[in-house]
Every structure is written in C-alpha cells, then in structure tokens.
PDB file of N, CA and C in Angstrom:
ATOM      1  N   UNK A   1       9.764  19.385  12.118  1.00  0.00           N
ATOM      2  CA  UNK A   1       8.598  19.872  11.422  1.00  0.00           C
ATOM      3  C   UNK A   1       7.615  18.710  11.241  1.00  0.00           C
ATOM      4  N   UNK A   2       6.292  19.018  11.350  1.00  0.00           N
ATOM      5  CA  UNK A   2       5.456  18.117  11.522  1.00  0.00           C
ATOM      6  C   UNK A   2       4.693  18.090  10.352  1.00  0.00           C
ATOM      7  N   UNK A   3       4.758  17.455   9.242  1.00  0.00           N
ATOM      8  CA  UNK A   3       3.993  16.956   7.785  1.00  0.00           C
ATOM      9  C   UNK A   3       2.789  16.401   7.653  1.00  0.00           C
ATOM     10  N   UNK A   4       2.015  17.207   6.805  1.00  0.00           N
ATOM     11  CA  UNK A   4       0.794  16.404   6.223  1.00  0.00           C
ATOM     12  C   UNK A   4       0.767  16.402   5.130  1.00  0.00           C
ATOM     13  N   UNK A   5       0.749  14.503   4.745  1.00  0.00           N
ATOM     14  CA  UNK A   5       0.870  14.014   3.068  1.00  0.00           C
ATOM     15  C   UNK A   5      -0.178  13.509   2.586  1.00  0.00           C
ATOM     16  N   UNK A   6      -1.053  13.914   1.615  1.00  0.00           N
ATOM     17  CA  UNK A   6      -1.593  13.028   0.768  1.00  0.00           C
ATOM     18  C   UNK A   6      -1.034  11.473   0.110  1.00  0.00           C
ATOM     19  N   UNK A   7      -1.972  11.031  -0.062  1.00  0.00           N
ATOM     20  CA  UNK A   7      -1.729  10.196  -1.576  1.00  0.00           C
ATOM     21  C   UNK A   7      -2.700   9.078  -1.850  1.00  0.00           C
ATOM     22  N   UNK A   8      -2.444   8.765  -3.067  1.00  0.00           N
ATOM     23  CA  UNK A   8      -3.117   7.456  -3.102  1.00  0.00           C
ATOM     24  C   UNK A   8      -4.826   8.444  -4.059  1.00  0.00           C
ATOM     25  N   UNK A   9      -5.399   7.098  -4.854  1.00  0.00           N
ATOM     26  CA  UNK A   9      -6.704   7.690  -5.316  1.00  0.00           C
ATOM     27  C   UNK A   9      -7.773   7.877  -4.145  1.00  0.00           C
ATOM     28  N   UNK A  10      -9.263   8.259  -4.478  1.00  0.00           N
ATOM     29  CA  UNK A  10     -10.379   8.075  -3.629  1.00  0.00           C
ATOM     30  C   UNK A  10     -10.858   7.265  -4.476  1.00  0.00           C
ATOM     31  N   UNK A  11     -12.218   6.901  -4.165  1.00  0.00           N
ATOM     32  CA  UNK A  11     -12.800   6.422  -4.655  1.00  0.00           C
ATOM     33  C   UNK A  11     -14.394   7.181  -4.789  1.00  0.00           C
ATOM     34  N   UNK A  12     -15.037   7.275  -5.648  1.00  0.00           N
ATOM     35  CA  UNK A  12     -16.696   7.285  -5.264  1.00  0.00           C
ATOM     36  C   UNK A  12     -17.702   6.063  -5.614  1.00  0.00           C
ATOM     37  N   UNK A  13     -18.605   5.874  -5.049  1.00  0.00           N
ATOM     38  CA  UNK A  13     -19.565   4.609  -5.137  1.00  0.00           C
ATOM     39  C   UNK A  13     -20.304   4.918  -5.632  1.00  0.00           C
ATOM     40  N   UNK A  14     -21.103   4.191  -7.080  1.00  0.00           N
ATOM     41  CA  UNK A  14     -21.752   4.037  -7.404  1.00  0.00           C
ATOM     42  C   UNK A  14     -23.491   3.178  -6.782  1.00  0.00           C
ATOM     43  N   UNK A  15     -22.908   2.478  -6.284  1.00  0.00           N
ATOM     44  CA  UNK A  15     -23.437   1.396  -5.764  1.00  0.00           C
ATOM     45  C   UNK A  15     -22.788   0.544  -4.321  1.00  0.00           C
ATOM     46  N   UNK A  16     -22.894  -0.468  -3.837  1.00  0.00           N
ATOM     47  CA  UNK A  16     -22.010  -1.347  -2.702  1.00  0.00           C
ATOM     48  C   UNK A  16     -20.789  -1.826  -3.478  1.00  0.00           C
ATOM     49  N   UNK A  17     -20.806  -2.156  -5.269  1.00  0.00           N
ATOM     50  CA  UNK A  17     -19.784  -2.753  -5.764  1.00  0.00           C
ATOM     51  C   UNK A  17     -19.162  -1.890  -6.916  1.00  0.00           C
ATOM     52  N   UNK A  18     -19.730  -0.830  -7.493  1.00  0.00           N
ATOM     53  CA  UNK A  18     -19.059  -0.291  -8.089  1.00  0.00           C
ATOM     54  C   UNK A  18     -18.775   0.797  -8.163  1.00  0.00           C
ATOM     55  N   UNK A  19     -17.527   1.627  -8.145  1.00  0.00           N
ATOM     56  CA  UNK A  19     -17.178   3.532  -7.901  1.00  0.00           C
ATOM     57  C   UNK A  19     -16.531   3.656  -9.305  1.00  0.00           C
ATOM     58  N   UNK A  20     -16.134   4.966  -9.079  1.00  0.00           N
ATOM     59  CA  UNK A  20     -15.294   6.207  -9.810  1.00  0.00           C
ATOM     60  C   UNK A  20     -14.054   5.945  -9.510  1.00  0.00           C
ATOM     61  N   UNK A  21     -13.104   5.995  -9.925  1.00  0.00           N
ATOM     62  CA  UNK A  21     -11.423   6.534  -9.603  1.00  0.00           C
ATOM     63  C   UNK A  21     -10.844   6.362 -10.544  1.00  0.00           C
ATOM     64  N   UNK A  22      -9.190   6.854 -10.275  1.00  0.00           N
ATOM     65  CA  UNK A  22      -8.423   6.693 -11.497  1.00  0.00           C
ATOM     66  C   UNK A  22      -7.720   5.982 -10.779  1.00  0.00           C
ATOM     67  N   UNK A  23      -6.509   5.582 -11.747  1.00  0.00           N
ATOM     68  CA  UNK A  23      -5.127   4.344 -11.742  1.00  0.00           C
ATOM     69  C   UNK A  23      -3.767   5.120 -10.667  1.00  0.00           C
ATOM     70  N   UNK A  24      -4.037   5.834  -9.671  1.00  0.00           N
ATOM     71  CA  UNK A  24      -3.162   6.518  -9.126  1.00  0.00           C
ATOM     72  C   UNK A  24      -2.873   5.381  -8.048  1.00  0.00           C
ATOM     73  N   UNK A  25      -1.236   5.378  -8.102  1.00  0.00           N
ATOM     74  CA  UNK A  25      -0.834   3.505  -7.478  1.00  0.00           C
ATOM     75  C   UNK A  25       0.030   4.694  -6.150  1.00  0.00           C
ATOM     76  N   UNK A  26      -0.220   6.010  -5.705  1.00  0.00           N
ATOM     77  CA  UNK A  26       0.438   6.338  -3.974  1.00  0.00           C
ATOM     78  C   UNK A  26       1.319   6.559  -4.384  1.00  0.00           C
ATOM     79  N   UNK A  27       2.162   6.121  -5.126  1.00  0.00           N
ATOM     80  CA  UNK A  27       4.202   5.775  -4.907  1.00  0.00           C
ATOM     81  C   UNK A  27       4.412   7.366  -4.793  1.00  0.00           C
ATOM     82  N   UNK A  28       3.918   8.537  -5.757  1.00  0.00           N
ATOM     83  CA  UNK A  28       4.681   9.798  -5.285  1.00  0.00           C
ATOM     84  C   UNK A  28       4.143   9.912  -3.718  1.00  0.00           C
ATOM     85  N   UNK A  29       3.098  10.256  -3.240  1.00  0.00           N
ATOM     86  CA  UNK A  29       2.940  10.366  -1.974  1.00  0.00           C
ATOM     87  C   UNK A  29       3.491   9.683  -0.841  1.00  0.00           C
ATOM     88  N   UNK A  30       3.853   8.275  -0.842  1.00  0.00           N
ATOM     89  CA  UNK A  30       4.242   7.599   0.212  1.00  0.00           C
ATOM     90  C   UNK A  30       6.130   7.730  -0.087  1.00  0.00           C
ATOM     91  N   UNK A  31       6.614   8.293  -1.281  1.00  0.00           N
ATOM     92  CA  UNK A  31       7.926   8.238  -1.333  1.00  0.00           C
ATOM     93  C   UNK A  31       8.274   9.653  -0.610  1.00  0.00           C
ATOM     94  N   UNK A  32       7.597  10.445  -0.865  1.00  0.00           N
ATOM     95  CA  UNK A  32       7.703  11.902  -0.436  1.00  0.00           C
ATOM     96  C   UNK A  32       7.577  11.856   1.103  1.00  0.00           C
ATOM     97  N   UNK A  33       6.546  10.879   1.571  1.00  0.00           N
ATOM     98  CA  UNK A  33       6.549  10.546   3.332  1.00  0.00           C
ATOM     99  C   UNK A  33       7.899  10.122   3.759  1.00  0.00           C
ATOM    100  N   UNK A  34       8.456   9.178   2.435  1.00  0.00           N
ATOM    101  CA  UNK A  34       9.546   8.265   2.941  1.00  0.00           C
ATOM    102  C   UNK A  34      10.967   9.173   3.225  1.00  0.00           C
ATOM    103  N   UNK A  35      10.732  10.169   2.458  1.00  0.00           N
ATOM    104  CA  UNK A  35      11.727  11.584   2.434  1.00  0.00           C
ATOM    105  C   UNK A  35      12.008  11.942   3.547  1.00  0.00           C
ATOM    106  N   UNK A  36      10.337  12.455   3.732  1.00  0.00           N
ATOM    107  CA  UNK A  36      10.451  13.364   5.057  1.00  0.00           C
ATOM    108  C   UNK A  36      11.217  12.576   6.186  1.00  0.00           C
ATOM    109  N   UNK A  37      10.374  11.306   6.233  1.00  0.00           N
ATOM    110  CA  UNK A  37      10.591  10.442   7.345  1.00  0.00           C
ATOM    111  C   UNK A  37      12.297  10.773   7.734  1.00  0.00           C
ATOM    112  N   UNK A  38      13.202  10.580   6.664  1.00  0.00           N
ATOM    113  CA  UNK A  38      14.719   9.993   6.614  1.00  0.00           C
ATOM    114  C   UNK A  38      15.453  11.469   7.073  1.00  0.00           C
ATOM    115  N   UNK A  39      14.442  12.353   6.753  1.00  0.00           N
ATOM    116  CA  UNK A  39      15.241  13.682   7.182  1.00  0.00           C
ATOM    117  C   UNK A  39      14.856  14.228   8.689  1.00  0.00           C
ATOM    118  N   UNK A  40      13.784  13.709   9.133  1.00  0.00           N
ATOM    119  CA  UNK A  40      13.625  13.598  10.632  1.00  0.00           C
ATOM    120  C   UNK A  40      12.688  14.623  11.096  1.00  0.00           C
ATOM    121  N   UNK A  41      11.223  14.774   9.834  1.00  0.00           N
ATOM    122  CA  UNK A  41      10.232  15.479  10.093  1.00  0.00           C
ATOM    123  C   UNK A  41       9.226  14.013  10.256  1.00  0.00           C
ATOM    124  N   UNK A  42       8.220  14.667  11.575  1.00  0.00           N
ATOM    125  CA  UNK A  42       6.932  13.936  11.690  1.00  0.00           C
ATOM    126  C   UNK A  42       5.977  13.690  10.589  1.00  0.00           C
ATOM    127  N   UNK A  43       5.497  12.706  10.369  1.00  0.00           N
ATOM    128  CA  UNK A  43       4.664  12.664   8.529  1.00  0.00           C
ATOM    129  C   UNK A  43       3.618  11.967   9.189  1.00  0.00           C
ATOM    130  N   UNK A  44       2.241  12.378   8.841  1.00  0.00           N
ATOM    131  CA  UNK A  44       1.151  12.634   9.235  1.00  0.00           C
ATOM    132  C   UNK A  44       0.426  12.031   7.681  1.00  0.00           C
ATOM    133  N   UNK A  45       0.353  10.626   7.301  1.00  0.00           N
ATOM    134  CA  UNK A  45      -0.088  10.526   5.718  1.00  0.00           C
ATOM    135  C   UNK A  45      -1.430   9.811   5.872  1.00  0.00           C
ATOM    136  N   UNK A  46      -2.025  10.969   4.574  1.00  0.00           N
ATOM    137  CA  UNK A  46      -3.535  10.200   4.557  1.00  0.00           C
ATOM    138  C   UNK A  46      -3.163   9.595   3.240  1.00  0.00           C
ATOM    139  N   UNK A  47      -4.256   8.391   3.268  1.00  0.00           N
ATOM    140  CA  UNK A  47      -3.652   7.023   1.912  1.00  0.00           C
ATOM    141  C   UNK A  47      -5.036   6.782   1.410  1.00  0.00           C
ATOM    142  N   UNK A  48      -5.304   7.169   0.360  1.00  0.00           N
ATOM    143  CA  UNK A  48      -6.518   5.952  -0.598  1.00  0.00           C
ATOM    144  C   UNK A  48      -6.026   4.620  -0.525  1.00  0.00           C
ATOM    145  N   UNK A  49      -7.249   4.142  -0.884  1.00  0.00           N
ATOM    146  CA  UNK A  49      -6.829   2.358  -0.996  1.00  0.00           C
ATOM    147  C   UNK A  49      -5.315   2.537  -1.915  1.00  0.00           C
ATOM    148  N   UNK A  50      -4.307   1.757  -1.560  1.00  0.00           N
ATOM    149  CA  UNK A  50      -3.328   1.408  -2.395  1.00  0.00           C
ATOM    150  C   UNK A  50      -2.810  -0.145  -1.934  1.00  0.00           C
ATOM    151  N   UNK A  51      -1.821  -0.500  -2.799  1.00  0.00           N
ATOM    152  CA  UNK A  51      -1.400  -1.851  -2.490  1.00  0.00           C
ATOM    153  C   UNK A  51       0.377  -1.516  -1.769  1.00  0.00           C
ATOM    154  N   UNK A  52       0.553  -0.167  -1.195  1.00  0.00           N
ATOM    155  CA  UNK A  52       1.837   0.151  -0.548  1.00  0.00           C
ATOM    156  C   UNK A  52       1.911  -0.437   1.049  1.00  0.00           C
ATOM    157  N   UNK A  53       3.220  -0.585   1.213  1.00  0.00           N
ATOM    158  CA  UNK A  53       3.276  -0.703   2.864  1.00  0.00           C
ATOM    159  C   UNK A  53       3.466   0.403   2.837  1.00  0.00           C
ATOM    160  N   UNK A  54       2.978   1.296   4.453  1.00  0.00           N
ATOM    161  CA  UNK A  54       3.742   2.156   4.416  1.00  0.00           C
ATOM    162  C   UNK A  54       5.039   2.366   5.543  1.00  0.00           C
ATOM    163  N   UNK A  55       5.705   3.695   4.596  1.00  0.00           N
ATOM    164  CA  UNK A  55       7.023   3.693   5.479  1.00  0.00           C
ATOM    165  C   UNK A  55       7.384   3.634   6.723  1.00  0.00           C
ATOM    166  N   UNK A  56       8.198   3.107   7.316  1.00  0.00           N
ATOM    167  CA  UNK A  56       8.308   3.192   8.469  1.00  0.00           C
ATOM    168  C   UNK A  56       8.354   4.539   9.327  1.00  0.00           C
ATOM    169  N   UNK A  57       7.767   4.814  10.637  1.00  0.00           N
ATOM    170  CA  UNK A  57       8.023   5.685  11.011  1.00  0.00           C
ATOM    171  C   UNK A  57       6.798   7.018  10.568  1.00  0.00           C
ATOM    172  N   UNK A  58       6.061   6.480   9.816  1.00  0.00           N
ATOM    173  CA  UNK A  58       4.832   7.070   9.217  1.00  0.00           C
ATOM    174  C   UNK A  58       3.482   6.922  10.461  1.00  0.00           C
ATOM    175  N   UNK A  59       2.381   8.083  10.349  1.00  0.00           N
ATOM    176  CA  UNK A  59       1.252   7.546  10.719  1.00  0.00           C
ATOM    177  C   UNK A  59       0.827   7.797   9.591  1.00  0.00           C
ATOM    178  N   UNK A  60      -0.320   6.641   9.619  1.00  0.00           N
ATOM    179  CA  UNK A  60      -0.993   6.990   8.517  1.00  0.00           C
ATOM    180  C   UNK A  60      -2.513   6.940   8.585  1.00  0.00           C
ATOM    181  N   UNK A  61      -3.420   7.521   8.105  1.00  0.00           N
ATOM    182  CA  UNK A  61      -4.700   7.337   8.411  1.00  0.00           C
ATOM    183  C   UNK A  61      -5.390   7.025   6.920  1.00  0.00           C
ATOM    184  N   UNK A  62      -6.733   6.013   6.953  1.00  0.00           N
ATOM    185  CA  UNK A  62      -5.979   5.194   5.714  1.00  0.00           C
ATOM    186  C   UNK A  62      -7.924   5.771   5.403  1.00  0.00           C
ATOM    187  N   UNK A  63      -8.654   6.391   4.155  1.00  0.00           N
ATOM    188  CA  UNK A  63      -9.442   6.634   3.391  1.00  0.00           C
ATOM    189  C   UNK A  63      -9.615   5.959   2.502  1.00  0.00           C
ATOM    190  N   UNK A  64     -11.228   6.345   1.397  1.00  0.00           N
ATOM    191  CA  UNK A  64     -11.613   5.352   0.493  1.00  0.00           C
ATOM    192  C   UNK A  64     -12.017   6.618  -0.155  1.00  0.00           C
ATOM    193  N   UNK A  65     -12.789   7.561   0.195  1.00  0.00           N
ATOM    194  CA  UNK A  65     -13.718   8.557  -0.679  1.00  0.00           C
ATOM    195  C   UNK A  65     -12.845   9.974  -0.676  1.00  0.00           C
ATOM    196  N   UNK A  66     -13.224  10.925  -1.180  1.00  0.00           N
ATOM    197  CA  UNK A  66     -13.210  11.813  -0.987  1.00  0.00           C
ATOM    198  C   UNK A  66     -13.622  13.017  -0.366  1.00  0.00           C
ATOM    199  N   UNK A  67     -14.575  13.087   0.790  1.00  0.00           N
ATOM    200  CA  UNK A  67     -15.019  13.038   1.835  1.00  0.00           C
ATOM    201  C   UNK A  67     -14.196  12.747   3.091  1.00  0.00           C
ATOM    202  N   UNK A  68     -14.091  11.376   2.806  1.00  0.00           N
ATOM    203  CA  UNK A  68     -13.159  11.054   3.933  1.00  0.00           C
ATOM    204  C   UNK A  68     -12.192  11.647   3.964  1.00  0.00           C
ATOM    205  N   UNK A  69     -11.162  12.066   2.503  1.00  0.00           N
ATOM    206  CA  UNK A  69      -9.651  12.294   2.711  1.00  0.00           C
ATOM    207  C   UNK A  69      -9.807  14.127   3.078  1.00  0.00           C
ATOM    208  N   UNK A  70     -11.112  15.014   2.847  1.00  0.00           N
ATOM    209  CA  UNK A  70     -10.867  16.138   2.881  1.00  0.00           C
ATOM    210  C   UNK A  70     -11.406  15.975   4.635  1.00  0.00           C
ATOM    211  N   UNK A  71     -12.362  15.233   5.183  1.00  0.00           N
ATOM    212  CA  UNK A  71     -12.549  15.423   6.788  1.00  0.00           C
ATOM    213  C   UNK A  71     -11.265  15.507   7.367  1.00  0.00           C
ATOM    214  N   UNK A  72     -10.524  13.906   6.948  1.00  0.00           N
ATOM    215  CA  UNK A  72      -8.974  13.480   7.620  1.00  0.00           C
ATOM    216  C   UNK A  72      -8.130  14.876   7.453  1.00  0.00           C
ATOM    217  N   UNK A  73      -7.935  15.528   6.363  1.00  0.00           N
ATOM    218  CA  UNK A  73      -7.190  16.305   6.445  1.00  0.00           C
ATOM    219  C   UNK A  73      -7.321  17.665   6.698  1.00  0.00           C
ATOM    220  N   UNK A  74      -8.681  18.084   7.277  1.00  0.00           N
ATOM    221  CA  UNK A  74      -8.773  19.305   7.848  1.00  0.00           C
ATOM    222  C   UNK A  74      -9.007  18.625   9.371  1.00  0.00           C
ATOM    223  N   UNK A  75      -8.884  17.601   9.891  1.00  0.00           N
ATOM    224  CA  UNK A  75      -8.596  17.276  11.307  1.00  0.00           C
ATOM    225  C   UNK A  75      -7.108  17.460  11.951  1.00  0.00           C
ATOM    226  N   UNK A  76      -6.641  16.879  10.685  1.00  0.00           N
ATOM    227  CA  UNK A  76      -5.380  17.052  10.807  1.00  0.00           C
ATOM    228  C   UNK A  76      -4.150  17.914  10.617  1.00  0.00           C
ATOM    229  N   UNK A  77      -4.314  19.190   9.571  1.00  0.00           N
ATOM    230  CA  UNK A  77      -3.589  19.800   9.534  1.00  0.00           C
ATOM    231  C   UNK A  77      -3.197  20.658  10.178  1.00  0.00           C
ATOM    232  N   UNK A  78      -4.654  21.253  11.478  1.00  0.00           N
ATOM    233  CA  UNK A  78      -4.161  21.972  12.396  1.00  0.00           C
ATOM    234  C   UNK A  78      -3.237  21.703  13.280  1.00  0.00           C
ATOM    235  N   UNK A  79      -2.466  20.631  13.039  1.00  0.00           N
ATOM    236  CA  UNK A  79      -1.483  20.007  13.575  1.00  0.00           C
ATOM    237  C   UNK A  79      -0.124  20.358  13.084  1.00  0.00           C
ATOM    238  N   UNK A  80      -0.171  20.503  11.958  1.00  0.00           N
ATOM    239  CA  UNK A  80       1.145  20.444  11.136  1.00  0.00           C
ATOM    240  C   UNK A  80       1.187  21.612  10.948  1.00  0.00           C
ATOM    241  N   UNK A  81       2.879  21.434  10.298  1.00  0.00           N
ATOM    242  CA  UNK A  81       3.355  22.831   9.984  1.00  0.00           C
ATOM    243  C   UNK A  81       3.187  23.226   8.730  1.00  0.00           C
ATOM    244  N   UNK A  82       3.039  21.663   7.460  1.00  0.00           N
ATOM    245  CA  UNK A  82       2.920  22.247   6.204  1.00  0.00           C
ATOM    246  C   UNK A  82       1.945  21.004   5.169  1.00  0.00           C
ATOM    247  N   UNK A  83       1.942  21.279   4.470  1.00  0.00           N
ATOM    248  CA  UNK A  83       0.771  20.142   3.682  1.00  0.00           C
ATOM    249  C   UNK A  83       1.222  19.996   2.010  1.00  0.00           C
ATOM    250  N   UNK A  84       1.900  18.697   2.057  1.00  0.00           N
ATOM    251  CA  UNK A  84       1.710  18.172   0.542  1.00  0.00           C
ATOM    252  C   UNK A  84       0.812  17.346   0.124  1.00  0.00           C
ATOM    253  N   UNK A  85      -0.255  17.474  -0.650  1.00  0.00           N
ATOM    254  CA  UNK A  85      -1.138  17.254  -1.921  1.00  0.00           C
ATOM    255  C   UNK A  85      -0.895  16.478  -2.528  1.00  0.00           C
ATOM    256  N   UNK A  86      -0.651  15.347  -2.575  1.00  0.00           N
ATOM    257  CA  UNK A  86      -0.219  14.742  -3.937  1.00  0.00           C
ATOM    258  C   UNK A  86      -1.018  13.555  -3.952  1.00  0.00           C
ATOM    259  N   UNK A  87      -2.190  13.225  -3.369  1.00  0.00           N
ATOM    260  CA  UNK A  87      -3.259  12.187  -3.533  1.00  0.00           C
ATOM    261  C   UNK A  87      -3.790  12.961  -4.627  1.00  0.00           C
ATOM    262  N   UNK A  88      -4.675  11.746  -5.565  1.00  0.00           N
ATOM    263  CA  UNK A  88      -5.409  12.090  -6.900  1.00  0.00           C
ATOM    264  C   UNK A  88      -6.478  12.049  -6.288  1.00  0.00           C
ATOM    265  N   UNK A  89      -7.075  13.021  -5.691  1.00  0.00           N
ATOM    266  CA  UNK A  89      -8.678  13.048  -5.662  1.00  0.00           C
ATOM    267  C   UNK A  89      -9.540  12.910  -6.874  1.00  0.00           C
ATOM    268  N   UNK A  90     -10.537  11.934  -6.351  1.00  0.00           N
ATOM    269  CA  UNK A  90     -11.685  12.024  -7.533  1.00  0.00           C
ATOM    270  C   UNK A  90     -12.339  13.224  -7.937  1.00  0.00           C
ATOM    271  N   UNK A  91     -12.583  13.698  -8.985  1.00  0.00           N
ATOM    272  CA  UNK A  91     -13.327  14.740  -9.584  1.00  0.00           C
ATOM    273  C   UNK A  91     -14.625  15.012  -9.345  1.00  0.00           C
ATOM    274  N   UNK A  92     -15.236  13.729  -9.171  1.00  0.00           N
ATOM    275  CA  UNK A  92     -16.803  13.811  -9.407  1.00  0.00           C
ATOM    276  C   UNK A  92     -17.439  13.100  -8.151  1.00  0.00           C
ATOM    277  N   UNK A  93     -18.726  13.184  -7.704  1.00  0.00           N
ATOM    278  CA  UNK A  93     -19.353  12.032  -6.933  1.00  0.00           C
ATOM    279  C   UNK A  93     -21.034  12.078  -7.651  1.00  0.00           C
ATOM    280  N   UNK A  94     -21.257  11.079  -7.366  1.00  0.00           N
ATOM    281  CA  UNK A  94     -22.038  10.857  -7.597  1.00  0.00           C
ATOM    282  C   UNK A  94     -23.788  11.508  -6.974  1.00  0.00           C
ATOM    283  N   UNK A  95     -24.619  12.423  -7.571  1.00  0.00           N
ATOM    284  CA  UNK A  95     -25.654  12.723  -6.603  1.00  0.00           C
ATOM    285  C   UNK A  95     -26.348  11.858  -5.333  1.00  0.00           C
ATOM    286  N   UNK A  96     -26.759  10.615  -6.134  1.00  0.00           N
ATOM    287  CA  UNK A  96     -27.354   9.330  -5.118  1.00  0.00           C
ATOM    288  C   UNK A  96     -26.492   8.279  -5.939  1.00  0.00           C
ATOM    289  N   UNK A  97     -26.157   7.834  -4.238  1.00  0.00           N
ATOM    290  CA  UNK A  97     -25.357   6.293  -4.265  1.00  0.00           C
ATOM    291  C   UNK A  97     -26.990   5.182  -3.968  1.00  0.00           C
ATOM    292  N   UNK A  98     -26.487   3.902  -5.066  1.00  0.00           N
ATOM    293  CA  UNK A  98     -27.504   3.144  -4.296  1.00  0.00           C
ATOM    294  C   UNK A  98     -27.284   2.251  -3.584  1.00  0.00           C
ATOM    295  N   UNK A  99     -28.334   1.720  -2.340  1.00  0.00           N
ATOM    296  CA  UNK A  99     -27.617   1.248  -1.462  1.00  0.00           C
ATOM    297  C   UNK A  99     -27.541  -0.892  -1.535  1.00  0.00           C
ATOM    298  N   UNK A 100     -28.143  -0.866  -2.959  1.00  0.00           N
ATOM    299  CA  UNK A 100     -28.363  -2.220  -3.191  1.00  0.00           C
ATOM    300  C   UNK A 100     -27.273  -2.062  -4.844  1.00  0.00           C
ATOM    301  N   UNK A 101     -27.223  -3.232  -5.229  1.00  0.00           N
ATOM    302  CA  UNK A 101     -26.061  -3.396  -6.150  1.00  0.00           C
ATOM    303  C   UNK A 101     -27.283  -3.210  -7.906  1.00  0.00           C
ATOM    304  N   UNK A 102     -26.536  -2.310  -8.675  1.00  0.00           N
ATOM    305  CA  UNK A 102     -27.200  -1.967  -9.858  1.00  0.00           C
ATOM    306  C   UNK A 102     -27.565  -2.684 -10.601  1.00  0.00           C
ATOM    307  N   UNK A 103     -28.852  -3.135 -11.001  1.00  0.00           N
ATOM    308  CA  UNK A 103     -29.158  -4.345 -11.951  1.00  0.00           C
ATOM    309  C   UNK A 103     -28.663  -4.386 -13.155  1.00  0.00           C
ATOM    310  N   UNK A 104     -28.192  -5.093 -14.237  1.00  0.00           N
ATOM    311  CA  UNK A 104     -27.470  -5.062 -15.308  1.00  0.00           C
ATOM    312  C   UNK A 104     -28.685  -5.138 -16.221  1.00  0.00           C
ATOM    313  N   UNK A 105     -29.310  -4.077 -17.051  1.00  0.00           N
ATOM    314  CA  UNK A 105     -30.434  -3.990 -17.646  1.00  0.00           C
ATOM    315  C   UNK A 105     -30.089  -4.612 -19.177  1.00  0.00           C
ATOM    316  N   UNK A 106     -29.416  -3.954 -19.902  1.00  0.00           N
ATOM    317  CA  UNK A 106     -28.588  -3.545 -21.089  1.00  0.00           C
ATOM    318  C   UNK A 106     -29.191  -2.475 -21.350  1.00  0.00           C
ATOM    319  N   UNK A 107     -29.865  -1.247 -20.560  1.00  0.00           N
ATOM    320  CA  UNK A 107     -30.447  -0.003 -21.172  1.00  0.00           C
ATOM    321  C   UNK A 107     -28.970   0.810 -20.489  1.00  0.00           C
ATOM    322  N   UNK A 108     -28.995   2.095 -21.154  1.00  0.00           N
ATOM    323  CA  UNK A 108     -28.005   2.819 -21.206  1.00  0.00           C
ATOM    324  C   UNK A 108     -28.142   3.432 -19.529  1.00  0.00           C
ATOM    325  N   UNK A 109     -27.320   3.656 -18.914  1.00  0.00           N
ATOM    326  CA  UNK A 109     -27.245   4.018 -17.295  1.00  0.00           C
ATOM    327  C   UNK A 109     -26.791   5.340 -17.373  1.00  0.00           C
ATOM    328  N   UNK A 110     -27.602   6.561 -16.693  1.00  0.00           N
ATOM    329  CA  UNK A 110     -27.019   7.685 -17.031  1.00  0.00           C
ATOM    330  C   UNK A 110     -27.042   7.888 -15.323  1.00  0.00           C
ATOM    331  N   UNK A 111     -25.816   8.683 -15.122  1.00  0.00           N
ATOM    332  CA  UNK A 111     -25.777   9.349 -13.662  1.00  0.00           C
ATOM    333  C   UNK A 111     -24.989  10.238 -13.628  1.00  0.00           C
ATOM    334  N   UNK A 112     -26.111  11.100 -12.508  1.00  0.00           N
ATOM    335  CA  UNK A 112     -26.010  12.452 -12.374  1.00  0.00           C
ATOM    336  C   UNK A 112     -24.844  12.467 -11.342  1.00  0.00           C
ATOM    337  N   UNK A 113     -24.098  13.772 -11.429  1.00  0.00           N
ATOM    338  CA  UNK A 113     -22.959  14.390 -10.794  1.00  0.00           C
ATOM    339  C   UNK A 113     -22.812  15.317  -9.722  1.00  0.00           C
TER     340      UNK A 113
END
C-alpha cells in the first residue's frame, strides 16, 4: 500500500523575515511514516520545516507554507492508496506579504487575514 503523510508546521510570511506558525516539532507524522515504513507500505511524506531526519526508506517532499503542503499533496495523492493528516497547518495567511522586511515603528501593526 502506497501512503501519503503529513507533518510538520507551515509557515505564513509576514514579510522576508517574519511568519505565522505554531510549535508543531513532526515527531507524530514522521513516526507514523516510520510505522508504515517497518510494515512494508510505500510512504510518500510531505514535511514543514522541522529539525527531524527523516526515516529511512521514506520520500519525502519537504514544504514551508501552506500552499505548498496542499499543492504537494493533491499532486500526490493520486498516487496513493490512503492519506494521513497529521501536519499542523497554519490557520491563517496573511492578505499581502511584504516583499521588503517590516520597519519597527513602535505604532501598533494590524494585519489583515
């Protein structure tokens, strides 16, 4: 059986230096690859930035946004036979990213969703 795994956070950008995400560190997603792997299904894992190796015997295709991880994984699932979820997608993005780094005013920064 041929697997498609999430994991790992996205990210969204604020700016070139600063995004959105939460504290999601992969380990359920890449342990759940590591499963499959040992039981002798193909694992197909998309990864937010994390600080994991991944398992052996894994492909992995490696994302930052959320965008990216929903393209990667409607490329990919027509491949597979089944799909676990377990990346923390970000909630929100941002309307406009800017493409220069945000000046530190001390006025209050409001951004739209």
């Amino acid at each position: 059986m041929r697997l498609l795994i999430t994991a790992g956070p996205t990210r969204e950008y604020l700016d070139p230096v600063r995004f959105l995400s939460n504290a999601s560190s992969g380990k359920l997603g890449y342990a759940i690859a590591a499963a499959a792997v040992k039981r002798g299904h193909a694992v197909e894992l998309i990864s937010g930035p994390v600080e994991l190796k991944p398992p052996p015997g894994v492909k992995v295709t490696h994302v930052v946004t959320s965008r990216e991880m929903f393209e990667a994984a409607v490329s990919i699932f027509p491949k597979c036979d089944a799909a676990v979820m377990a990346a923390a997608v970000c909630d929100y993005r941002p309307a406009k990213r800017s493409n220069q780094k945000l000046k530190k005013t001390g006025e209050a920064l409001t951004v739209t969703f």
